[in-house]
PDB file of N, CA and C in Angstrom:
ATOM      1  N   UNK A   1       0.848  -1.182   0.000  1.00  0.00           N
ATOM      2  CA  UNK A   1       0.000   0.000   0.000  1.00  0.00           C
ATOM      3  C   UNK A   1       0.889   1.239   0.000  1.00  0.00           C
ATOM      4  N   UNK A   2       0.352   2.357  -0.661  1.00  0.00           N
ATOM      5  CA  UNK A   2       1.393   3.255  -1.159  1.00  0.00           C
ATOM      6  C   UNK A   2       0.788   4.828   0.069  1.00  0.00           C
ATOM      7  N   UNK A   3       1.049   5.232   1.091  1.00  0.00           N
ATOM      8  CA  UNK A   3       0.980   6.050   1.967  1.00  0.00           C
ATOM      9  C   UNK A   3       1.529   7.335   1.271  1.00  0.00           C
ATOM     10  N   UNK A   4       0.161   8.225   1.360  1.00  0.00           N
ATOM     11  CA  UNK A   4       0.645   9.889   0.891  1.00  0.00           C
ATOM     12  C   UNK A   4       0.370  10.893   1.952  1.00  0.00           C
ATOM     13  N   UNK A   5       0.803  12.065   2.221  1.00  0.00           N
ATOM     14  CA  UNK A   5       0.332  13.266   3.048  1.00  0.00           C
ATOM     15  C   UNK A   5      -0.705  13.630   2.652  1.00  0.00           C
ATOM     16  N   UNK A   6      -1.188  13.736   3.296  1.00  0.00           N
ATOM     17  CA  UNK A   6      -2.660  13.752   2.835  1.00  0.00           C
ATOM     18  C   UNK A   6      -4.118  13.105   2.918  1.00  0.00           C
ATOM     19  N   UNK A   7      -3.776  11.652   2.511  1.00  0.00           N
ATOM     20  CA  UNK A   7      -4.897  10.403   2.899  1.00  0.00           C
ATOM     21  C   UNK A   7      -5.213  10.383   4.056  1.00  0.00           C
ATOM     22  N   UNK A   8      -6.268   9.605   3.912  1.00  0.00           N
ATOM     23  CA  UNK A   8      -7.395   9.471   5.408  1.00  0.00           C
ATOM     24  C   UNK A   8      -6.913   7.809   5.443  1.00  0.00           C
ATOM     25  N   UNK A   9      -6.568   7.638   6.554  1.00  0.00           N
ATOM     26  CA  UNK A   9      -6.599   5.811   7.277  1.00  0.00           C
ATOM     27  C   UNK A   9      -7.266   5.804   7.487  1.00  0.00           C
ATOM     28  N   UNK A  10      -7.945   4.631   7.667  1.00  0.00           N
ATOM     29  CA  UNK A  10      -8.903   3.973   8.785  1.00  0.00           C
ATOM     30  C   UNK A  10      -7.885   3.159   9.444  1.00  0.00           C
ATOM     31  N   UNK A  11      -7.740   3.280  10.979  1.00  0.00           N
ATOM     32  CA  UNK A  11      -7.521   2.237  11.735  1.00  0.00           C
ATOM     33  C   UNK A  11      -7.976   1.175  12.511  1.00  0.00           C
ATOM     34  N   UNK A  12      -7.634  -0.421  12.799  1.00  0.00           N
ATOM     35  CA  UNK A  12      -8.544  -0.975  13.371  1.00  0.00           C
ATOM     36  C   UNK A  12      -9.236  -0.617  14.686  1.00  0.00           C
ATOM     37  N   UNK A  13      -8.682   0.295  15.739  1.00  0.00           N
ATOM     38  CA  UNK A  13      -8.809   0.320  17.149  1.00  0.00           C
ATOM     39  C   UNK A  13      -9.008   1.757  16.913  1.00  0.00           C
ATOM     40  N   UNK A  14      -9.764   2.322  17.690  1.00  0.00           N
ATOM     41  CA  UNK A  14     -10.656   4.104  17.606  1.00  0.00           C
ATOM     42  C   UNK A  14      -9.808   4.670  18.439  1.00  0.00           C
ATOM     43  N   UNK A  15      -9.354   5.849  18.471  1.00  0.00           N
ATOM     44  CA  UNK A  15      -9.096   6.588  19.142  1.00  0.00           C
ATOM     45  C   UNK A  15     -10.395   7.121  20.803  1.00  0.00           C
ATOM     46  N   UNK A  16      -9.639   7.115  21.754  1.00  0.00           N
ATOM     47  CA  UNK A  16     -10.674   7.409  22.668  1.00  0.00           C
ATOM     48  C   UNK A  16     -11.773   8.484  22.631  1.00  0.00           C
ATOM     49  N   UNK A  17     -11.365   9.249  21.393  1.00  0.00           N
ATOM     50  CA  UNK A  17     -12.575  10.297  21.103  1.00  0.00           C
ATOM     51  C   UNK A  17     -13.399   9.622  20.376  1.00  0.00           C
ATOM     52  N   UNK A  18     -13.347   8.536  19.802  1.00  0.00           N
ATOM     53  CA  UNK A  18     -14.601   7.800  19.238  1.00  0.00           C
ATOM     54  C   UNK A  18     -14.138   7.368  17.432  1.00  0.00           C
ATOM     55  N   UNK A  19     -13.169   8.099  17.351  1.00  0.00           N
ATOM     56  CA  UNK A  19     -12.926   8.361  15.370  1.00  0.00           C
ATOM     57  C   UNK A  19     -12.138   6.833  15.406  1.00  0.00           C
ATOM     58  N   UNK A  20     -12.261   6.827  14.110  1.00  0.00           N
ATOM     59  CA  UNK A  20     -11.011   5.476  13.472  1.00  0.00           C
ATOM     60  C   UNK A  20     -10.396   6.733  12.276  1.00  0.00           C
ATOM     61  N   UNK A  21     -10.878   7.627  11.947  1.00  0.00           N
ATOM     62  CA  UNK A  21      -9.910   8.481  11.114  1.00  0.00           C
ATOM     63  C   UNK A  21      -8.915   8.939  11.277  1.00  0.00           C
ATOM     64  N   UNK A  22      -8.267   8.780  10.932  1.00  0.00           N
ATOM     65  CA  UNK A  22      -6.257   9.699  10.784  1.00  0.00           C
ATOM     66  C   UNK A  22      -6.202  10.585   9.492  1.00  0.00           C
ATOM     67  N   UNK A  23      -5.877  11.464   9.733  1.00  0.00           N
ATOM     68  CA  UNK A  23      -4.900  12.073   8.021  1.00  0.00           C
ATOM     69  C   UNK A  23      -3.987  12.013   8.368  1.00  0.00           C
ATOM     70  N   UNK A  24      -2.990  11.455   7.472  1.00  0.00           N
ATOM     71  CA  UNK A  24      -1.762  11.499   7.256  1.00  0.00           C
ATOM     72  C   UNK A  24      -1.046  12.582   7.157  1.00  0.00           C
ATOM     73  N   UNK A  25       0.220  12.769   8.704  1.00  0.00           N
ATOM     74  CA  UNK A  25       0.441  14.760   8.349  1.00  0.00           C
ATOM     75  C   UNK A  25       2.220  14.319   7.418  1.00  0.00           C
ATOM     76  N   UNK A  26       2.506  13.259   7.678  1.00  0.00           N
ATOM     77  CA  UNK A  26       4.403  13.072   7.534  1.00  0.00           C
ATOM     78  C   UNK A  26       4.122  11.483   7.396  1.00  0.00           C
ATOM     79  N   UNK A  27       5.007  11.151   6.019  1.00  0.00           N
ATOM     80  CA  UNK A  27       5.625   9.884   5.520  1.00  0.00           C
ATOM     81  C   UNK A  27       6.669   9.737   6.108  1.00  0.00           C
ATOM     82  N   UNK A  28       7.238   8.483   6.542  1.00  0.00           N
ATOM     83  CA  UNK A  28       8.748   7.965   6.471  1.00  0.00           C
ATOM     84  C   UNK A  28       8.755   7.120   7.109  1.00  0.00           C
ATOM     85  N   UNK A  29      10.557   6.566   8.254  1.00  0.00           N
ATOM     86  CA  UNK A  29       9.902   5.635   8.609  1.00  0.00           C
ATOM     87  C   UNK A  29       8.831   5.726  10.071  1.00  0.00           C
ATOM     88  N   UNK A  30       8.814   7.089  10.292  1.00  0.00           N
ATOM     89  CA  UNK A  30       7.614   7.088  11.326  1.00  0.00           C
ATOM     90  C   UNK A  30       6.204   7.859  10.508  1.00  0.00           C
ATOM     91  N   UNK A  31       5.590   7.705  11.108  1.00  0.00           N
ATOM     92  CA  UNK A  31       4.447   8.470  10.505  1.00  0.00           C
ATOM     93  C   UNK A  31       3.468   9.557  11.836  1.00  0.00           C
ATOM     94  N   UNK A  32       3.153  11.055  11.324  1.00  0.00           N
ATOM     95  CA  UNK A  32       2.678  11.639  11.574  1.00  0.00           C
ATOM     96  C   UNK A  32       1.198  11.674  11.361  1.00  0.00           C
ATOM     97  N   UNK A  33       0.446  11.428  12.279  1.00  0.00           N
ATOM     98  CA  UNK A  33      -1.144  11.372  11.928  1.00  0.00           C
ATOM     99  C   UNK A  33      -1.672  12.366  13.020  1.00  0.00           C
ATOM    100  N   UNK A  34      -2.910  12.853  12.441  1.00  0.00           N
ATOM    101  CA  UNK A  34      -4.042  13.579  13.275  1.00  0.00           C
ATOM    102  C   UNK A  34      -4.925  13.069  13.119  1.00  0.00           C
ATOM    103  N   UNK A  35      -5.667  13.134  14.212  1.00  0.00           N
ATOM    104  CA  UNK A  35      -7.037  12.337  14.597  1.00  0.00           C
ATOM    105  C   UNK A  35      -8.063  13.170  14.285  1.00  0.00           C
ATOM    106  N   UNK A  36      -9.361  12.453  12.943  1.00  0.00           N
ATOM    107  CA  UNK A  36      -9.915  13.668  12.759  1.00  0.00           C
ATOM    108  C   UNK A  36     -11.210  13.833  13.236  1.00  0.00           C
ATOM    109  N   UNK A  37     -11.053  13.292  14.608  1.00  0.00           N
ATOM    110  CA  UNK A  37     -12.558  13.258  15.315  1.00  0.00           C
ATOM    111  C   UNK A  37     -11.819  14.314  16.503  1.00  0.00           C
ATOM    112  N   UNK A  38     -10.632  14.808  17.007  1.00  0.00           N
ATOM    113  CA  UNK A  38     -10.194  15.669  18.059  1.00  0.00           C
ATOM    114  C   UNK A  38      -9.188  16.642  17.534  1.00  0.00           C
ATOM    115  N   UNK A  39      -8.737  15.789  16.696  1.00  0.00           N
ATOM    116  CA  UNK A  39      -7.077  16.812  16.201  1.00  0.00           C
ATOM    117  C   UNK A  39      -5.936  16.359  17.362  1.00  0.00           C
ATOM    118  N   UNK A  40      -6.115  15.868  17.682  1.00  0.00           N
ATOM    119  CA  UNK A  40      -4.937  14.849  18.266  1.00  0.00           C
ATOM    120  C   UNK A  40      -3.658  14.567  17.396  1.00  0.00           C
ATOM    121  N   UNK A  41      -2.506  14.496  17.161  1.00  0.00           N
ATOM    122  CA  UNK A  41      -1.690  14.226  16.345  1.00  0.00           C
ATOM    123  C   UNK A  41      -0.527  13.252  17.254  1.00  0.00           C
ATOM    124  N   UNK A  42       0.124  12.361  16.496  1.00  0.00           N
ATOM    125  CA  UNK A  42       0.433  11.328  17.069  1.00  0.00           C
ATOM    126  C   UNK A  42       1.823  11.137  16.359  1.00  0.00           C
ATOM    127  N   UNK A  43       3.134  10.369  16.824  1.00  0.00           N
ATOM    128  CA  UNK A  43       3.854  10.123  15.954  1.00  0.00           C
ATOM    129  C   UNK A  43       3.974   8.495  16.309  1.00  0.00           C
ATOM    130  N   UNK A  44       3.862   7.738  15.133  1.00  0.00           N
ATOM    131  CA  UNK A  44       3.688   6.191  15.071  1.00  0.00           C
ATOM    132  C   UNK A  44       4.406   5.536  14.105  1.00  0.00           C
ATOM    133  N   UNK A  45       5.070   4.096  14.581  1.00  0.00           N
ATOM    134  CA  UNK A  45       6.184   3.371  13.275  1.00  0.00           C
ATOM    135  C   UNK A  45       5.644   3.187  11.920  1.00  0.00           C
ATOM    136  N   UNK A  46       5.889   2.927  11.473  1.00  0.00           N
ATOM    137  CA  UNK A  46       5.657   2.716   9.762  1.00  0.00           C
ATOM    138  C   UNK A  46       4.680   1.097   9.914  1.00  0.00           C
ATOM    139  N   UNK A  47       5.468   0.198  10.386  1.00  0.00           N
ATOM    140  CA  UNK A  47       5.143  -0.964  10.950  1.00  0.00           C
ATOM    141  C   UNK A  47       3.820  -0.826  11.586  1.00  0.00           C
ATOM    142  N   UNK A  48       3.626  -0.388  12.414  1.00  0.00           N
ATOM    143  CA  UNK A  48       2.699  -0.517  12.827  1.00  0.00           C
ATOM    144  C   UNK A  48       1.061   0.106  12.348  1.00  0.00           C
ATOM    145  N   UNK A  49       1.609   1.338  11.633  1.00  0.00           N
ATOM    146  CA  UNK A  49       0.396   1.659  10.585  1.00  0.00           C
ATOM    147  C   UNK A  49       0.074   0.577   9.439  1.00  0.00           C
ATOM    148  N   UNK A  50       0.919   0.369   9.189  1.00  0.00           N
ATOM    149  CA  UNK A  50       1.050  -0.997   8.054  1.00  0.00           C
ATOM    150  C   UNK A  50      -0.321  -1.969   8.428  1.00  0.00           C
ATOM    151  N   UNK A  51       0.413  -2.035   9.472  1.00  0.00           N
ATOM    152  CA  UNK A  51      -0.480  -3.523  10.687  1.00  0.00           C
ATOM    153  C   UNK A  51      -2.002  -3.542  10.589  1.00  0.00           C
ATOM    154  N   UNK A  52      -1.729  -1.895  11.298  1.00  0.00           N
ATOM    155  CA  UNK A  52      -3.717  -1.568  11.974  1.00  0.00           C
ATOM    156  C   UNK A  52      -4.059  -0.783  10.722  1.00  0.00           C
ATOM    157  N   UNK A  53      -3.853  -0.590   9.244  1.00  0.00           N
ATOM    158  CA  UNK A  53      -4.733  -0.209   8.477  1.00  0.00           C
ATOM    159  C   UNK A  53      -5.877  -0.849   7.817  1.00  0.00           C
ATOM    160  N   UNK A  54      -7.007  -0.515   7.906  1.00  0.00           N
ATOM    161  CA  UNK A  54      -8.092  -1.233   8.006  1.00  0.00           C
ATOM    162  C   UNK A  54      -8.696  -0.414   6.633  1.00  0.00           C
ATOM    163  N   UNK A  55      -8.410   0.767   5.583  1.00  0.00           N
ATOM    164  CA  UNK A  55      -8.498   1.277   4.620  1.00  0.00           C
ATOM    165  C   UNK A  55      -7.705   2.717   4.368  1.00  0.00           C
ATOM    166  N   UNK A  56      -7.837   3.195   3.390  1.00  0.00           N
ATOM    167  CA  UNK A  56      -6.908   4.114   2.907  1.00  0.00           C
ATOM    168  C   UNK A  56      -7.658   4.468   1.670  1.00  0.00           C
ATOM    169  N   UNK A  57      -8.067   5.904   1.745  1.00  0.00           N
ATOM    170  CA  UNK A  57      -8.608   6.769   1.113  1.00  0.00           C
ATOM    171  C   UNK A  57      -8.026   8.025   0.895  1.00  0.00           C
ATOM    172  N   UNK A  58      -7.953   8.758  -0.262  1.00  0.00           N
ATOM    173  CA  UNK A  58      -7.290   9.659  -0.614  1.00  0.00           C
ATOM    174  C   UNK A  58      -7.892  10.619  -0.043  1.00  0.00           C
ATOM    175  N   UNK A  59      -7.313  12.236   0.137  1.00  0.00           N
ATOM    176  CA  UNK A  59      -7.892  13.499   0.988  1.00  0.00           C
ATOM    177  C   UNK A  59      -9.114  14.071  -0.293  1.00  0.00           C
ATOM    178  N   UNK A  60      -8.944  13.546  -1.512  1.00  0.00           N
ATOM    179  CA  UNK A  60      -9.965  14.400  -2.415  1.00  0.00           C
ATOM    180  C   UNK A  60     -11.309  13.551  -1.940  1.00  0.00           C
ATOM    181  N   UNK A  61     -11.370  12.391  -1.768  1.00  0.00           N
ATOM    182  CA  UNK A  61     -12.867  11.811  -1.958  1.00  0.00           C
ATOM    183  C   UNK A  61     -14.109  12.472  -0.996  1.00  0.00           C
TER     184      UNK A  61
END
């Protein structure tokens, strides 16, 4: 799966505000996400987004 700045994840496990949404803020081998049910932003392994992605949608749809 090809990860851009920009895209929306879905992850398997919700954030405690209730969302499974992330946008993607930073590629590499960590990844920068915000939570788009609080705005929470997080820094997480590559690996492990890999793991818990449950879909991946681009920021236009």
């Amino acid at each position: 799966m090809e990860y851009k700045v920009g895209d929306i994840v879905k992850l398997k496990k919700q954030h405690p505000c209730g969302s499974f949404e992330w946008e993607i803020l930073r590629v590499g081998a960590d990844f920068r996400l915000k939570c788009l049910g609080c705005g929470h932003q997080i820094m997480i392994a590559r690996k492990l987004v890999e793991k818990n992605t449950r879909g991946l949608r681009s920021r236009e749809e």
